[in-house]
C-alpha atoms as a PDB file:
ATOM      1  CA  UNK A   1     198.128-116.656 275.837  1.00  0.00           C
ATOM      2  CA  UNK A   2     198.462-119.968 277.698  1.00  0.00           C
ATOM      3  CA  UNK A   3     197.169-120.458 281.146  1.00  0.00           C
ATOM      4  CA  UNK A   4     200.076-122.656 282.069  1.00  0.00           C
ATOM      5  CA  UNK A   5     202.373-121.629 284.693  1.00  0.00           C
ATOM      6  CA  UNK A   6     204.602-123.305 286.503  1.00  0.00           C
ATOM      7  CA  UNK A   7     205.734-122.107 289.860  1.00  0.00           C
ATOM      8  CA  UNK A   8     209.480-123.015 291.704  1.00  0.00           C
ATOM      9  CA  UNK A   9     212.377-122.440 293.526  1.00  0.00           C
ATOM     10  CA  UNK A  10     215.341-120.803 291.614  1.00  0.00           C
ATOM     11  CA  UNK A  11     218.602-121.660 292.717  1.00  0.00           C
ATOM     12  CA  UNK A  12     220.992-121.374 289.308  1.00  0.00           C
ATOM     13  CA  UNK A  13     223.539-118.543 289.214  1.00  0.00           C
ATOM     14  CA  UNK A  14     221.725-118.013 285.157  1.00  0.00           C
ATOM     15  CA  UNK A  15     218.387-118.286 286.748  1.00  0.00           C
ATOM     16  CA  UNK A  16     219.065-115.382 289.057  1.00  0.00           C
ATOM     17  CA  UNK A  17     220.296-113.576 286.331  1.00  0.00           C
ATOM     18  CA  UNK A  18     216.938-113.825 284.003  1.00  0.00           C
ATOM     19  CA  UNK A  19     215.538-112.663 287.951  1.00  0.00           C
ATOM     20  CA  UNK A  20     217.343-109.517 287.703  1.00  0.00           C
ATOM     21  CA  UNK A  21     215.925-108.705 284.297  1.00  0.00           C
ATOM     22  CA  UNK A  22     212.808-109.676 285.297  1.00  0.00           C
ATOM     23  CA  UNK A  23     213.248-107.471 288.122  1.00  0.00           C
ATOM     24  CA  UNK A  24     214.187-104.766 285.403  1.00  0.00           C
ATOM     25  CA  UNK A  25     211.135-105.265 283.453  1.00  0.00           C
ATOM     26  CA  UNK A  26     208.518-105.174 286.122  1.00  0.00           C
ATOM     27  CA  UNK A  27     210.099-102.034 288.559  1.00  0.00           C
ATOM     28  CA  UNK A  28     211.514-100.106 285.510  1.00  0.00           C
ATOM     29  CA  UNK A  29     214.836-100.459 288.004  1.00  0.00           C
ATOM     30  CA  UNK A  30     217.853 -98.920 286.788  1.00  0.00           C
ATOM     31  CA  UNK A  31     221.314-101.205 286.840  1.00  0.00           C
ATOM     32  CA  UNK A  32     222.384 -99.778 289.859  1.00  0.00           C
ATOM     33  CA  UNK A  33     219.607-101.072 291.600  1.00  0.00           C
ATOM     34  CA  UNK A  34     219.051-104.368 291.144  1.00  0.00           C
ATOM     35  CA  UNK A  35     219.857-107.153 293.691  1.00  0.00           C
ATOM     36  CA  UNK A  36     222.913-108.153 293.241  1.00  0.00           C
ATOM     37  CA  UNK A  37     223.849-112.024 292.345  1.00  0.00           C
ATOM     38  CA  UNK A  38     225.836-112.630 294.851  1.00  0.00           C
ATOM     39  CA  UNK A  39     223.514-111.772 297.915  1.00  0.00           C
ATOM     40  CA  UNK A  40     220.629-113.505 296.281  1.00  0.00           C
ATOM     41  CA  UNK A  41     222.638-116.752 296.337  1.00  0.00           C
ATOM     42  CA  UNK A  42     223.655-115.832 300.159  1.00  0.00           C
ATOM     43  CA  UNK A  43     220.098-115.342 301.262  1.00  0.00           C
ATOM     44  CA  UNK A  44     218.350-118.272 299.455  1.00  0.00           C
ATOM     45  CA  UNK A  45     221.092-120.927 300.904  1.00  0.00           C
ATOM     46  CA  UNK A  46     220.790-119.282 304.507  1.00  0.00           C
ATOM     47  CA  UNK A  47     216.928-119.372 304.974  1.00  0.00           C
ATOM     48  CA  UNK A  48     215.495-117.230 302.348  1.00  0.00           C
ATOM     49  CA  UNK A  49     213.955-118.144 298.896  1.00  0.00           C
ATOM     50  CA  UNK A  50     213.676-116.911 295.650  1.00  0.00           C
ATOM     51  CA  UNK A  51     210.727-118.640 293.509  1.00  0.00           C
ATOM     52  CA  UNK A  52     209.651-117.763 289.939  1.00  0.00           C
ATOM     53  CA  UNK A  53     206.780-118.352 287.980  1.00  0.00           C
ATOM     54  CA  UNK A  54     207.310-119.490 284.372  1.00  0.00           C
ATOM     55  CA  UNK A  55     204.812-119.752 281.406  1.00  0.00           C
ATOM     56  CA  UNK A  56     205.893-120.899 277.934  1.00  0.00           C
ATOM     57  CA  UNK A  57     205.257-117.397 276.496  1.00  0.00           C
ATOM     58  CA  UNK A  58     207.121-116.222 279.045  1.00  0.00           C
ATOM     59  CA  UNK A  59     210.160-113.297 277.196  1.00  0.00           C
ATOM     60  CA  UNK A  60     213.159-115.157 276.174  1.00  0.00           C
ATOM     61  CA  UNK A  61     215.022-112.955 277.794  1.00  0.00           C
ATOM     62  CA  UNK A  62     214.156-113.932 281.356  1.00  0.00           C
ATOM     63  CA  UNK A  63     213.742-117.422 280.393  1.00  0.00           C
ATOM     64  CA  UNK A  64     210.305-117.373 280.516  1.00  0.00           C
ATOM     65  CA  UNK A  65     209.621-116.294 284.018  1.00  0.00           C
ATOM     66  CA  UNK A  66     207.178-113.813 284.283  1.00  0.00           C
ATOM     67  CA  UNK A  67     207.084-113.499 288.099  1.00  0.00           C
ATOM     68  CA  UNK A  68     208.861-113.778 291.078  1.00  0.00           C
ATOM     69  CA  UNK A  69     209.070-113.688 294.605  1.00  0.00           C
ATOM     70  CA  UNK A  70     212.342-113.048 296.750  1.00  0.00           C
ATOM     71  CA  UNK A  71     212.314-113.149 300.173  1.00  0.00           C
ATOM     72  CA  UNK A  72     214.956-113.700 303.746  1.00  0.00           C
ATOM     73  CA  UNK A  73     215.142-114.511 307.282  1.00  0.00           C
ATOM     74  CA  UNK A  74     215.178-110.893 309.545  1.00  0.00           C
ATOM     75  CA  UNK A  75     214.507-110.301 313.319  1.00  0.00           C
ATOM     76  CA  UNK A  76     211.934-107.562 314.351  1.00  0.00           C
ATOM     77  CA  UNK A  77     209.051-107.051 317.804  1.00  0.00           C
ATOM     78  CA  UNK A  78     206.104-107.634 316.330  1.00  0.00           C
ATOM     79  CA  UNK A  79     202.928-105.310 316.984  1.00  0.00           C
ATOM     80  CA  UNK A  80     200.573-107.545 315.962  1.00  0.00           C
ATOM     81  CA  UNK A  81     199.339-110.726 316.721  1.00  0.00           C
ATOM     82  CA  UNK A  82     195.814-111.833 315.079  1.00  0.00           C
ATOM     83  CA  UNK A  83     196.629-115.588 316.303  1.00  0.00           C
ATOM     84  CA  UNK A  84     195.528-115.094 319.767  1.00  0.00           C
ATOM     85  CA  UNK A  85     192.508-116.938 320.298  1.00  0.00           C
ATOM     86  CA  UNK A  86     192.528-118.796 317.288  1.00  0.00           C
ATOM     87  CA  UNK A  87     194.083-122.301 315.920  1.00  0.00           C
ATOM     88  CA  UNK A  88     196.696-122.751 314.037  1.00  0.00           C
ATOM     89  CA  UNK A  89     197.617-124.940 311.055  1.00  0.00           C
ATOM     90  CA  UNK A  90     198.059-128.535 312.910  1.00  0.00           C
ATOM     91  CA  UNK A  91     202.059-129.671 311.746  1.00  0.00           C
ATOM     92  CA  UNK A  92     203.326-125.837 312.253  1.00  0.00           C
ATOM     93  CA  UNK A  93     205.829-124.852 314.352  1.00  0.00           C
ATOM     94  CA  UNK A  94     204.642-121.281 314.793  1.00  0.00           C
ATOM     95  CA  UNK A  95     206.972-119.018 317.645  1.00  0.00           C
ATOM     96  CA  UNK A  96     204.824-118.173 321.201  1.00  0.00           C
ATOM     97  CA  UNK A  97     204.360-114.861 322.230  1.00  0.00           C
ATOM     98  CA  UNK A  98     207.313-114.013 323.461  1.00  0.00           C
ATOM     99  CA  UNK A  99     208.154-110.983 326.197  1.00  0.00           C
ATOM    100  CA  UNK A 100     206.894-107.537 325.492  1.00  0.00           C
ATOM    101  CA  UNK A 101     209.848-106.089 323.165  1.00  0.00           C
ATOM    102  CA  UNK A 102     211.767-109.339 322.704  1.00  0.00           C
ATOM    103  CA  UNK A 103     212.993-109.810 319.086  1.00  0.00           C
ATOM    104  CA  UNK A 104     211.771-112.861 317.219  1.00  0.00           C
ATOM    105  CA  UNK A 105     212.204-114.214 313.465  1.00  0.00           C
ATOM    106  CA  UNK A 106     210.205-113.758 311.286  1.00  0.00           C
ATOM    107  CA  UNK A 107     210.206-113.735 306.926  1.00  0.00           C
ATOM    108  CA  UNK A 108     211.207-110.573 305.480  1.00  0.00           C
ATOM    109  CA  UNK A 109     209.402-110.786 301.714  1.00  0.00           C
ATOM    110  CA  UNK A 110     211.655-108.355 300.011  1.00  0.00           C
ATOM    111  CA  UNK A 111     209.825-108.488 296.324  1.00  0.00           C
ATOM    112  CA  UNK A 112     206.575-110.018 294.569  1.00  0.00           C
ATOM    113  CA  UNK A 113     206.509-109.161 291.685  1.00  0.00           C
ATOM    114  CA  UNK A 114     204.673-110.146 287.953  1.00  0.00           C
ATOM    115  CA  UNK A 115     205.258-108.912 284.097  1.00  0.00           C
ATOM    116  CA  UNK A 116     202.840-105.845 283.269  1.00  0.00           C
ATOM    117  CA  UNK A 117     201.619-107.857 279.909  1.00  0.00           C
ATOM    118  CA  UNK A 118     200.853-111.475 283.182  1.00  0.00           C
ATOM    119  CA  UNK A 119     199.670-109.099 285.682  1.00  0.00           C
ATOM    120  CA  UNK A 120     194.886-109.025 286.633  1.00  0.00           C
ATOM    121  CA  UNK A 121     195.615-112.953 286.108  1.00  0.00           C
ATOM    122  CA  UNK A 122     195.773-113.526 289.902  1.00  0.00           C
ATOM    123  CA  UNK A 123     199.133-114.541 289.549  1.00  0.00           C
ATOM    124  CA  UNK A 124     200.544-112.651 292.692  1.00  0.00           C
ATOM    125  CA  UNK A 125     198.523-114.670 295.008  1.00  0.00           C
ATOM    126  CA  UNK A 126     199.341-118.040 293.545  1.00  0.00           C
ATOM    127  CA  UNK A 127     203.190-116.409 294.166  1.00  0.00           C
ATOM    128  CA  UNK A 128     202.355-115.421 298.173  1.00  0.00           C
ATOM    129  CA  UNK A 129     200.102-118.704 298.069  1.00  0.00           C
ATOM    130  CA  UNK A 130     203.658-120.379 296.882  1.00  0.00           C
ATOM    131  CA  UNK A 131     205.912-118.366 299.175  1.00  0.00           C
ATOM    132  CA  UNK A 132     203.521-119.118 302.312  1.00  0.00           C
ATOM    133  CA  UNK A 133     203.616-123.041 302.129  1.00  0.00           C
ATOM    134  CA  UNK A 134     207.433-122.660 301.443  1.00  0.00           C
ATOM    135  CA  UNK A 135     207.848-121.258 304.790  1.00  0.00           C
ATOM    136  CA  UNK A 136     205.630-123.455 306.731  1.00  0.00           C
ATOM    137  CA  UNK A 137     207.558-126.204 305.396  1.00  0.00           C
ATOM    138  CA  UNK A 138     210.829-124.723 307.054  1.00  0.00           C
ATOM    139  CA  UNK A 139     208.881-124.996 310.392  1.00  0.00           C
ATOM    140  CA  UNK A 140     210.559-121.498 311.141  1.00  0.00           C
ATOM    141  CA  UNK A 141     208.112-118.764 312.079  1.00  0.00           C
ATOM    142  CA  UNK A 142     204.740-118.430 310.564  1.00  0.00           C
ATOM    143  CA  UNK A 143     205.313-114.531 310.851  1.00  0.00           C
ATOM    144  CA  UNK A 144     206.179-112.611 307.395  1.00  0.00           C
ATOM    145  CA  UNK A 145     206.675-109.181 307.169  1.00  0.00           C
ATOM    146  CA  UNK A 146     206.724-106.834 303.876  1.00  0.00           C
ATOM    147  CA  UNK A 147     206.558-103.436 303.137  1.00  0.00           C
ATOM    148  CA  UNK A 148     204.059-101.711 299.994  1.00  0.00           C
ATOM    149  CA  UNK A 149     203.154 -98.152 298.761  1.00  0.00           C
ATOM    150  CA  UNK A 150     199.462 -97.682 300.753  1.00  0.00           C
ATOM    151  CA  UNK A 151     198.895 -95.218 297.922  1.00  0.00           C
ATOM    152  CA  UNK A 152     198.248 -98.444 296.026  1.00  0.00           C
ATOM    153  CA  UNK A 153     195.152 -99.553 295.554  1.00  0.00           C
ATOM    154  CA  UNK A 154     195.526-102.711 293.783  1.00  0.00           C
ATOM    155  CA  UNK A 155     198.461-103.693 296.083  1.00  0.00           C
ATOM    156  CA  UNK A 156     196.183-102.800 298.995  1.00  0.00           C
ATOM    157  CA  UNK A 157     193.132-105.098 297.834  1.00  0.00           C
ATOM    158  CA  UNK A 158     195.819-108.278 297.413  1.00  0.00           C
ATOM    159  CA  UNK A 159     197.879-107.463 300.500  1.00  0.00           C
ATOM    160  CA  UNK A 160     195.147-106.577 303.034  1.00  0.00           C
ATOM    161  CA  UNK A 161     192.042-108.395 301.569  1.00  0.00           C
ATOM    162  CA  UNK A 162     192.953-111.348 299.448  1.00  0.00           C
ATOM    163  CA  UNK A 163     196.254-112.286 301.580  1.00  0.00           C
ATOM    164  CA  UNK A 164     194.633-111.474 304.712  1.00  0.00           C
ATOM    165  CA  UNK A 165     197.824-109.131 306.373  1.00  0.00           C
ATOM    166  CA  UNK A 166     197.491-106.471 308.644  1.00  0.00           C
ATOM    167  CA  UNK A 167     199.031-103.471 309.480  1.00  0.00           C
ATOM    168  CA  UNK A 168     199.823-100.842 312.290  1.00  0.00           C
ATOM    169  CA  UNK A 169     202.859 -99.636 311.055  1.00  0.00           C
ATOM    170  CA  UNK A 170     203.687 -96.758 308.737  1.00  0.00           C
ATOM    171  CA  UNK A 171     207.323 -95.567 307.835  1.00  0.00           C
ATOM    172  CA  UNK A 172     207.906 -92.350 306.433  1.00  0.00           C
ATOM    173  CA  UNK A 173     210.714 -92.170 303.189  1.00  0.00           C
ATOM    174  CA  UNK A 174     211.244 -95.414 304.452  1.00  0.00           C
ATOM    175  CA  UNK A 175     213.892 -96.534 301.248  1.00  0.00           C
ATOM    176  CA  UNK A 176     214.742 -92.425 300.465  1.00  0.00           C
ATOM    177  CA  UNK A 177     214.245 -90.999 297.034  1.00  0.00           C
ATOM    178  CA  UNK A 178     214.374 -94.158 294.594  1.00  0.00           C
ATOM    179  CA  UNK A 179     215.094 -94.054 291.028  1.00  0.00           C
ATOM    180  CA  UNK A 180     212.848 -96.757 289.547  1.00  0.00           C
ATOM    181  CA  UNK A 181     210.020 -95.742 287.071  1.00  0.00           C
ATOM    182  CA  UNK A 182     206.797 -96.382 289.537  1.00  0.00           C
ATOM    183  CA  UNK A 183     208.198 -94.767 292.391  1.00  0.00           C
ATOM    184  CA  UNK A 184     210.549 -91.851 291.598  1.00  0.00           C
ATOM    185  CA  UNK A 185     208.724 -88.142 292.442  1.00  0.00           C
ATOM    186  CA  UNK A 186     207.091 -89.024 295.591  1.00  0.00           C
ATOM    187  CA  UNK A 187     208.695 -89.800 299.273  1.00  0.00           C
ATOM    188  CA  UNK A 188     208.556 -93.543 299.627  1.00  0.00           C
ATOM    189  CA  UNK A 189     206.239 -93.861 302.562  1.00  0.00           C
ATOM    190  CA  UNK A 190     205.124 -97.523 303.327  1.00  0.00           C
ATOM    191  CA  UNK A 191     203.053 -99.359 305.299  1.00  0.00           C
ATOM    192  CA  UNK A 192     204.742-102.566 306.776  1.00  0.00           C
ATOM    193  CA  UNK A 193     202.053-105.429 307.069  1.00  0.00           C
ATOM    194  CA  UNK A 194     202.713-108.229 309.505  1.00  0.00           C
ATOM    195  CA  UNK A 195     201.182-111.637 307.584  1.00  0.00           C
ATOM    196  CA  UNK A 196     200.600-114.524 309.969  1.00  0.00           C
ATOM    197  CA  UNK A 197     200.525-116.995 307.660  1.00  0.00           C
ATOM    198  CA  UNK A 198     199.426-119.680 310.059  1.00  0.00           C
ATOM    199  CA  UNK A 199     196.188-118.151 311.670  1.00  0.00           C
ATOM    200  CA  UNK A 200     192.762-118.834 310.379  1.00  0.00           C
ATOM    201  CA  UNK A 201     192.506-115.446 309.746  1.00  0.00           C
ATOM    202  CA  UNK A 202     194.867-115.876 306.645  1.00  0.00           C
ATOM    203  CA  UNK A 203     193.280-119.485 305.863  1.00  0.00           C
ATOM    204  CA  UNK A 204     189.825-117.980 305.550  1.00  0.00           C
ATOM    205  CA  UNK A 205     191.129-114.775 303.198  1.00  0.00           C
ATOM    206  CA  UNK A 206     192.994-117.098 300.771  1.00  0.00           C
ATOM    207  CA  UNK A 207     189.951-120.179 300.962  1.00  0.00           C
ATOM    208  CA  UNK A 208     187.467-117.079 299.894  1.00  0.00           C
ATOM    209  CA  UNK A 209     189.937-115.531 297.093  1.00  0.00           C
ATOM    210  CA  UNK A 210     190.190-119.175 295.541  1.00  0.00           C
ATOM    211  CA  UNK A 211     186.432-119.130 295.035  1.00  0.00           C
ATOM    212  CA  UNK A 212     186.164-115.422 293.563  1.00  0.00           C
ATOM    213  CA  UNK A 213     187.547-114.802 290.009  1.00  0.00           C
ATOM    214  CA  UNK A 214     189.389-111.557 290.164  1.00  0.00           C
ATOM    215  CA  UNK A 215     191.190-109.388 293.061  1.00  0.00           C
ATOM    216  CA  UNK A 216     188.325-107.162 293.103  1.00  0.00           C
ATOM    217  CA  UNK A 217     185.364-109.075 292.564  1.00  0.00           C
ATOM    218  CA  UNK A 218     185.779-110.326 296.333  1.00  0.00           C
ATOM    219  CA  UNK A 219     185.846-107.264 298.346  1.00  0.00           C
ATOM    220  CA  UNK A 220     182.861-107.388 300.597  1.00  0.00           C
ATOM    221  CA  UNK A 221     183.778-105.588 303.907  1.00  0.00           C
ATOM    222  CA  UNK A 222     184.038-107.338 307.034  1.00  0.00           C
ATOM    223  CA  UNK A 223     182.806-104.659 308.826  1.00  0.00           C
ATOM    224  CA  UNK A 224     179.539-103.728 308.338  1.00  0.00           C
ATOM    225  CA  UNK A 225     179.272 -99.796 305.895  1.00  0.00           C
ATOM    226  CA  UNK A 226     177.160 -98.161 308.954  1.00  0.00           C
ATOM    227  CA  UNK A 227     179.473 -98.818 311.637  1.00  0.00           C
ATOM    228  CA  UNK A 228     182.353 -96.961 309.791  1.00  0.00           C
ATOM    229  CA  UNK A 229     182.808 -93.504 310.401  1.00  0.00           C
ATOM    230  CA  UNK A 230     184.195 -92.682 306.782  1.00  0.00           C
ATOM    231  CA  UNK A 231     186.344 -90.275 306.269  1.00  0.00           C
ATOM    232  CA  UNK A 232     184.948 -88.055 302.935  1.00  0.00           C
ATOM    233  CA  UNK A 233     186.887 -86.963 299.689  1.00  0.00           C
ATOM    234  CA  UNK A 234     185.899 -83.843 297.332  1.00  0.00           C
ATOM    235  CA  UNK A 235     185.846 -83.971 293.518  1.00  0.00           C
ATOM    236  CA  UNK A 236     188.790 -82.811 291.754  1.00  0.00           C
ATOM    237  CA  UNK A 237     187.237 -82.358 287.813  1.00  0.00           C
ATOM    238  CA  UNK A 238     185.595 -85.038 286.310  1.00  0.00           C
ATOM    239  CA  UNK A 239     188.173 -87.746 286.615  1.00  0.00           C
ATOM    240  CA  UNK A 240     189.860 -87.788 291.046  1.00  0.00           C
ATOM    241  CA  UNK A 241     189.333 -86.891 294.095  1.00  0.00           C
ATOM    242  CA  UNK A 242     190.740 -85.061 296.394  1.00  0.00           C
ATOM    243  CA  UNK A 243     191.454 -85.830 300.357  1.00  0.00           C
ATOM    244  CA  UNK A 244     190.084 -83.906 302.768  1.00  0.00           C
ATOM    245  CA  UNK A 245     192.047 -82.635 305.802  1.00  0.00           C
ATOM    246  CA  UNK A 246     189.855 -84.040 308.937  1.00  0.00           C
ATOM    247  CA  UNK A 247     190.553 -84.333 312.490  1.00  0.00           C
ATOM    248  CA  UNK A 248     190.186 -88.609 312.744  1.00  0.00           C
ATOM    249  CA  UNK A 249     187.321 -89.475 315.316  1.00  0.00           C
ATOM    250  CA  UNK A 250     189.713 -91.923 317.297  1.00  0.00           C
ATOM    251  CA  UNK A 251     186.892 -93.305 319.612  1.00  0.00           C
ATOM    252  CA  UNK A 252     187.050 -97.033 318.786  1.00  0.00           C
ATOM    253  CA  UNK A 253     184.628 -96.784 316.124  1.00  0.00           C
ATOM    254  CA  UNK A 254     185.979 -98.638 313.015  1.00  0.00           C
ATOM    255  CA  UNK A 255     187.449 -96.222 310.113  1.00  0.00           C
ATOM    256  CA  UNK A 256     187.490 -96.149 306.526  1.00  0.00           C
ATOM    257  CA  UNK A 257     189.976 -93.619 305.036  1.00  0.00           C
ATOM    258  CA  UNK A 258     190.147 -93.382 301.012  1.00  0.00           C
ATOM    259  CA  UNK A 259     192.332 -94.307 299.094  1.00  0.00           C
ATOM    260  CA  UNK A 260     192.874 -93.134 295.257  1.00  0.00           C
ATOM    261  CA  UNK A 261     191.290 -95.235 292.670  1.00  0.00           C
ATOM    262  CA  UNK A 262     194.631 -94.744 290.359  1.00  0.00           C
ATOM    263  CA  UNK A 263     197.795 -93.375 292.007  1.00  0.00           C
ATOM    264  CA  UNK A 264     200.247 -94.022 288.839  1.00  0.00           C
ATOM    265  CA  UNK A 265     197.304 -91.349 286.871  1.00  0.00           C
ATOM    266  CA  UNK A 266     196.937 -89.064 289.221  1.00  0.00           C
ATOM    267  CA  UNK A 267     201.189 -88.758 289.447  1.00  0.00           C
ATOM    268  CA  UNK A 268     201.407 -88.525 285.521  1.00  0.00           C
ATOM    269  CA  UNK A 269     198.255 -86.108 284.943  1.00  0.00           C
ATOM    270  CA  UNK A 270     198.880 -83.734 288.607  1.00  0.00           C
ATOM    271  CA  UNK A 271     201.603 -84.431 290.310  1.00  0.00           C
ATOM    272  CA  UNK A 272     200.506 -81.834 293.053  1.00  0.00           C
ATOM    273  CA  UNK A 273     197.489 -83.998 293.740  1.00  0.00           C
ATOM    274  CA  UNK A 274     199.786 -87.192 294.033  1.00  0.00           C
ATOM    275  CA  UNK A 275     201.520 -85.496 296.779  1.00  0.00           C
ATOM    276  CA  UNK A 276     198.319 -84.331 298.354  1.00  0.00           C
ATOM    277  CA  UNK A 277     197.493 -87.733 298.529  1.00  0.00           C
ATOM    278  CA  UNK A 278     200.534 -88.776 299.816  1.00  0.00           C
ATOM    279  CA  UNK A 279     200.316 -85.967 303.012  1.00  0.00           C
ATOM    280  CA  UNK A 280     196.989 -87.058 303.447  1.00  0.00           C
ATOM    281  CA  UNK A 281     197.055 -90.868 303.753  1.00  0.00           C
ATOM    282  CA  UNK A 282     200.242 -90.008 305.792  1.00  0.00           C
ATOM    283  CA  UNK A 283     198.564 -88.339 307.985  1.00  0.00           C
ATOM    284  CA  UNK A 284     195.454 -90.521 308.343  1.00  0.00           C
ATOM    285  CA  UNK A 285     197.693 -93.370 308.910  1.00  0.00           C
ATOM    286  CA  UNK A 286     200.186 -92.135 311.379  1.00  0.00           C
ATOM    287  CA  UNK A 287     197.223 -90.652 313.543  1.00  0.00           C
ATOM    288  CA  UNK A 288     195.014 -94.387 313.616  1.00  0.00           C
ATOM    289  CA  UNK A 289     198.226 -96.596 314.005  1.00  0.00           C
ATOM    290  CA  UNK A 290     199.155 -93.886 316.960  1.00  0.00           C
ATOM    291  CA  UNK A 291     195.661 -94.209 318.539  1.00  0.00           C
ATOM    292  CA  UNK A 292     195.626 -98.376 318.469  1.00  0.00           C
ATOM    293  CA  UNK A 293     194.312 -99.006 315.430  1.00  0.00           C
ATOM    294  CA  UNK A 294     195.378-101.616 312.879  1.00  0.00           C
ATOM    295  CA  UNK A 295     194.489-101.299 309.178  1.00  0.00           C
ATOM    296  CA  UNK A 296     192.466-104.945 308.540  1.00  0.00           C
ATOM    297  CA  UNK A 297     190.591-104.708 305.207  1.00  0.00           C
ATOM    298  CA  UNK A 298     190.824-102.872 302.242  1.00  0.00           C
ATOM    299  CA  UNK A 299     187.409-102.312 300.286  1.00  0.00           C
ATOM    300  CA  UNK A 300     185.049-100.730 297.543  1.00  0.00           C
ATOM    301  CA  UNK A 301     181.758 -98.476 299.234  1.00  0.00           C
ATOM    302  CA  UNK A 302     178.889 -98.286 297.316  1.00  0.00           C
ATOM    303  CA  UNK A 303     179.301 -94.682 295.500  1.00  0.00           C
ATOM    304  CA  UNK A 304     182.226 -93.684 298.111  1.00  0.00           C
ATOM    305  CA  UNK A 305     185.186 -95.524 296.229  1.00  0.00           C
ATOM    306  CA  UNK A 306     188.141 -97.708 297.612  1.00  0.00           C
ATOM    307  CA  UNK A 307     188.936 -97.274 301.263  1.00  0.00           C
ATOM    308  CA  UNK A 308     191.266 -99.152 304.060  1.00  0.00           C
ATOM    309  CA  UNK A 309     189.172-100.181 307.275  1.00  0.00           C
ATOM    310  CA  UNK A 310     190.579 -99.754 310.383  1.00  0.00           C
ATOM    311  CA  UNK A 311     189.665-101.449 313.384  1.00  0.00           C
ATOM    312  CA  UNK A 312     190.844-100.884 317.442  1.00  0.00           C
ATOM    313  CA  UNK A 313     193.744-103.728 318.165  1.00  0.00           C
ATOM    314  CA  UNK A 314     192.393-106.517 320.331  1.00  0.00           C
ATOM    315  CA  UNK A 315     193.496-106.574 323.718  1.00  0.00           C
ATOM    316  CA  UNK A 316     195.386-109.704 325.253  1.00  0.00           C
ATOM    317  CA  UNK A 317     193.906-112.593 324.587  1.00  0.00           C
ATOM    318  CA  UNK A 318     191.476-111.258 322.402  1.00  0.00           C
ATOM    319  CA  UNK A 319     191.881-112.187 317.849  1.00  0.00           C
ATOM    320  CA  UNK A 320     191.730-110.021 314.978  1.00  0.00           C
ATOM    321  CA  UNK A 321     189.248-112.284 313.480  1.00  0.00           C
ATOM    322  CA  UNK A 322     187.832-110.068 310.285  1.00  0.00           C
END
């Protein structure tokens, strides 16, 4: 398999098409939920983008693309901002601060996505790596927003770790009961991570990821293992765990709350435990965001397994800086 792999903009009406079979192939998505031509070719001419990445193996059937990242311009308040006290890119046009509660724009990335058979190849940062100096070309807003399953692990290393997001805001059923094959059976909580793609907080994430080889290799923690109070799991057989119901500390001491090694197993193998897990990082979640904490890392501990850290939200004038 060839490690060439070319990565642009996709603005053909048969393009777009080979995206929505792509789309297909990677979500399992049935034909009633696929983004429809027509409002892909709205968004990416009115400040949205739609890149793919291509190898020469790629399936005929999507042209060879093998990944693909879709994304538009939205408005939200955002509860986060890791920039303050740091610099900024020089040549960016980031937004100020603006009033408490004051809606600003921002980049909502709708999909990143890569071919099961491409995927461990760190191909989804090259994508995000791709989709971040597209929209600090545009001179827009250096604020992106996305939403992923915290259930997750591997989505949870990338997005929190390797990308350098953050995140202090959990939505419960956010999209309903969906039909695809990777989601379907659970609610569809998600965690919305604000990515600030102009901060040194994101520079230094993506300058250390570029010197690791693998998404997982790099996961020292920022903060240090005897600070966290970390929040214990039980066995469950020889092969999960199970969460524990615990009343969250809350005193400004950083948190690490678990998270299971292998969701899409645990759902095939005992469903009950999948939605154990999902009341329990649920609850874990809502409790921290609720208290002033924002989710900044997401780790391996020695002999504990893979947990988010959690760290109290700076005050004004204060930086996330991990």
């Amino acid at each position: 398999m060839s490690d060439s792999i070319t990565i642009r903009a996709i603005t053909s009406i048969e393009e777009i098409e080979h995206f929505q079979r792509l789309e297909q192939l990677i979500w399992q998505s049935p034909p009633d939920e696929l983004m429809p031509v027509h409002m892909v070719i709205t968004a990416i001419h009115n400040g949205g983008g739609l890149l793919g990445a291509f190898a020469e193996e790629g399936p005929a059937e999507t042209g060879g693309m093998i990944g693909l990242a879709f994304w538009f311009p939205g408005l939200g308040v955002p509860t986060t901002q890791p920039w303050r006290g740091t610099r900024r890119e020089t040549g960016t046009a980031p937004q100020a601060p603006s009033s408490e509660g004051a809606l600003q724009l921002k980049m909502c990335s709708h999909m990143v996505g890569v071919l099961p058979g491409w995927q461990g190849r760190g191909l989804g940062v090259q994508l995000k790596q791709a989709q971040r100096q597209a929209i600090l070309a545009q001179g827009m807003t250096d604020w992106v927003t996305w939403t992923y399953d915290p259930l997750f692990r591997v989505n949870g290393v990338l997005n929190i770790h390797r990308l350098g997001a953050v995140c202090n805001t959990y939505r419960r059923n956010w999209y309903g009961i969906m039909k695809d094959g990777i989601n379907a059976g659970l609610p569809s909580d998600r965690c919305q991570v604000d990515w600030w793609i102009a901060s040194e907080r994101v520079q230094r994430r993506l300058a250390a990821g570029s010197r690791s080889r693998g998404i997982e290799r790099s996961t020292t923690p920022t903060v240090l293992p005897g600070k966290l109070h970390i929040v214990p799991t039980r066995p469950a057989g020889s092969r999960f765990r199970v969460p524990v119901e615990v009343e969250l500390p809350l005193d400004g001491r950083p948190l690490a709350l678990p998270i299971p090694d292998d969701i899409a197993d645990i759902r095939r193998t005992d469903p009950p435990l999948g939605m154990a897990w999902r009341m329990a990082m649920r609850a874990y979640l809502e409790q921290a965001f609720q208290a002033g904490y924002v989710m900044t890392d997401c780790v391996h501990l020695p002999d504990q397994g893979w947990h988010y850290v959690l760290e109290m939200q700076p005050g004004d004038g204060e930086a996330v800086t991990t």
